[in-house]
C-alpha atoms as a PDB file:
ATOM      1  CA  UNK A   1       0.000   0.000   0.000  1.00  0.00           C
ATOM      2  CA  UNK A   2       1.565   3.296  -0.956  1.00  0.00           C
ATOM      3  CA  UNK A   3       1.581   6.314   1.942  1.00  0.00           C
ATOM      4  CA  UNK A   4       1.039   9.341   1.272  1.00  0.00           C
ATOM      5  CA  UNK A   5       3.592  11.726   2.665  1.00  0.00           C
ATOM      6  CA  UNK A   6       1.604  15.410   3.964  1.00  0.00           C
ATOM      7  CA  UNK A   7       3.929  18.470   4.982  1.00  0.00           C
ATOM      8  CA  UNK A   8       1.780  21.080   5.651  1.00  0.00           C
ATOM      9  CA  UNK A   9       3.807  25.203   5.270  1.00  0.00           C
ATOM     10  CA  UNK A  10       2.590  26.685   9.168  1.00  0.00           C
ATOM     11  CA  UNK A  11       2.616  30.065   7.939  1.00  0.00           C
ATOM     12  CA  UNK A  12       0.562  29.318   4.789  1.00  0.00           C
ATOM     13  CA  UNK A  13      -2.125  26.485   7.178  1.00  0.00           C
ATOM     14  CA  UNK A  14      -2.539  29.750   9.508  1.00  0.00           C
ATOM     15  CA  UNK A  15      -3.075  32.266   7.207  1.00  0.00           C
ATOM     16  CA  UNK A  16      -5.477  30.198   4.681  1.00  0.00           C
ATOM     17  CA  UNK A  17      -7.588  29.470   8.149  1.00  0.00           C
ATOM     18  CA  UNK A  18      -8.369  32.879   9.305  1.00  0.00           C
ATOM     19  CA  UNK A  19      -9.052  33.981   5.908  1.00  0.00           C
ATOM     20  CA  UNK A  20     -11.596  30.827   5.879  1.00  0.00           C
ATOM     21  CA  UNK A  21     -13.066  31.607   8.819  1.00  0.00           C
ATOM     22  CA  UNK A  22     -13.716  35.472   9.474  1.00  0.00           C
ATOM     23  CA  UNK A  23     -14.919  36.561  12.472  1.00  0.00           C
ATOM     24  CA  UNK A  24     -18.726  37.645  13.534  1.00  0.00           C
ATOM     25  CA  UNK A  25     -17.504  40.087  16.419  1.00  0.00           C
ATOM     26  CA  UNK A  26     -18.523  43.709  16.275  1.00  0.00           C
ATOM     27  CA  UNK A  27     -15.360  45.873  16.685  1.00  0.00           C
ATOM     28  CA  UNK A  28     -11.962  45.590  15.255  1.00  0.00           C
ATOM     29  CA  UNK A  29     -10.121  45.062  18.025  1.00  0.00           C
ATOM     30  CA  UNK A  30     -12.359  41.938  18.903  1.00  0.00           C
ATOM     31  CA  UNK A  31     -12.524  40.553  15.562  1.00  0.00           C
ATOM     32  CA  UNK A  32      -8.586  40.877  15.399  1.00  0.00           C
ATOM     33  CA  UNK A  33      -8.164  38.880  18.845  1.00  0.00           C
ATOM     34  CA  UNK A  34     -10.282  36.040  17.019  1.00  0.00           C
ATOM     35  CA  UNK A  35      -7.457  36.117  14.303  1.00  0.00           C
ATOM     36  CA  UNK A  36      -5.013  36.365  16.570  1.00  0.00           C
ATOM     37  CA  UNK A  37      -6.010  33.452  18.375  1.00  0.00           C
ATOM     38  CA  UNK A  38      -7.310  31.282  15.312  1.00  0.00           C
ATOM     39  CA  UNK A  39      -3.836  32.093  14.024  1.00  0.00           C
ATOM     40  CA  UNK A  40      -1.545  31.083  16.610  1.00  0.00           C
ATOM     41  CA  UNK A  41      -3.139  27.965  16.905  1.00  0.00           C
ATOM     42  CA  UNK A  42      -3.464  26.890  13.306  1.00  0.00           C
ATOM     43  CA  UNK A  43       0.274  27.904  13.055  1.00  0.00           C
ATOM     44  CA  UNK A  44       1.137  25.515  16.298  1.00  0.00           C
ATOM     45  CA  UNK A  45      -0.973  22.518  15.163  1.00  0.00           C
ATOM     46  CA  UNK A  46       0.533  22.561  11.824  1.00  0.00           C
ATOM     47  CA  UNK A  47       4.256  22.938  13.542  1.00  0.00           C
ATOM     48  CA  UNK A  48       3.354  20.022  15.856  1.00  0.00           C
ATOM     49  CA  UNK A  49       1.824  18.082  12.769  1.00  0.00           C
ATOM     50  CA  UNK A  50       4.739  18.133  11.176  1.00  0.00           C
ATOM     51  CA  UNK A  51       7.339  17.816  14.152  1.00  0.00           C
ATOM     52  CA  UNK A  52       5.681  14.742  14.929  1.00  0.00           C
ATOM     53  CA  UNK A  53       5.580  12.952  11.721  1.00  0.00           C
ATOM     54  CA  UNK A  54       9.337  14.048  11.379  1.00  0.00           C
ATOM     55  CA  UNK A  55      10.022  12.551  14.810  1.00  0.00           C
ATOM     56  CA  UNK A  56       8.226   8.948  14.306  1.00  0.00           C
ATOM     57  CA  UNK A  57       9.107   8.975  11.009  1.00  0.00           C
ATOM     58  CA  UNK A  58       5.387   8.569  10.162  1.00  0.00           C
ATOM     59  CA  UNK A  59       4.061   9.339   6.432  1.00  0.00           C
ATOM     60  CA  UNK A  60       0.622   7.965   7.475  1.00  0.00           C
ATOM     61  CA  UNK A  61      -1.305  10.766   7.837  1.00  0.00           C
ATOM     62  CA  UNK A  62      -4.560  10.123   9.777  1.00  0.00           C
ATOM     63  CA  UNK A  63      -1.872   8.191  12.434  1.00  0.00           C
ATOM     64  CA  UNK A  64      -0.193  11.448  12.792  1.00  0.00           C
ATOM     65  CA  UNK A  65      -3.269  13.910  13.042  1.00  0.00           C
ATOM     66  CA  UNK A  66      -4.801  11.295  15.649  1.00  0.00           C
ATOM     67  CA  UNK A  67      -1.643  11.236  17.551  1.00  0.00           C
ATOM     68  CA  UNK A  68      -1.818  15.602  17.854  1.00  0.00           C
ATOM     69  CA  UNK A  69      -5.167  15.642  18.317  1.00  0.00           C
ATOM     70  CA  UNK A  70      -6.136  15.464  21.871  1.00  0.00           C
ATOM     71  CA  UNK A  71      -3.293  18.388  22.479  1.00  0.00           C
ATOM     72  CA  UNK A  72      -4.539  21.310  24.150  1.00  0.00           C
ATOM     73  CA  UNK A  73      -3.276  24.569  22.940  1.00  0.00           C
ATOM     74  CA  UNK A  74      -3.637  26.936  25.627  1.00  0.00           C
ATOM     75  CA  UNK A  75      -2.960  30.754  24.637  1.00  0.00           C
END
């Protein structure tokens, strides 16, 4: 079975998910706090994505997202 190998750019995972998901605050300093946040933590779950399939030497994706996902990513 052939594995398909994901490296996912931080930077570019961060910024394409706060342009996909805007936010329905009022004023401009909240709705930049929701970026903010939805930012930073894009940015570290695609750095810790990708540290960990570098560390385990993993290509399998969905072993690698499963393995991050029950990280909490306190701000």
């Amino acid at each position: 079975m052939n594995v398909l190998a994901l490296s996912i750019d931080p930077k570019e995972f961060a910024k394409m998910t706060v342009t996909a998901n805007p936010s329905n605050k009022e004023t401009a300093e909240d709705k930049a706090k929701d970026a903010l946040e939805l930012y930073l933590t894009a940015y570290r779950l695609a750095e810790n994505y990708d540290r960990y399939s570098t560390a385990h030497n993993s290509q399998e994706t969905s072993t690698v997202f499963h393995a991050i996902k029950g990280e909490d990513f306190q701000l």
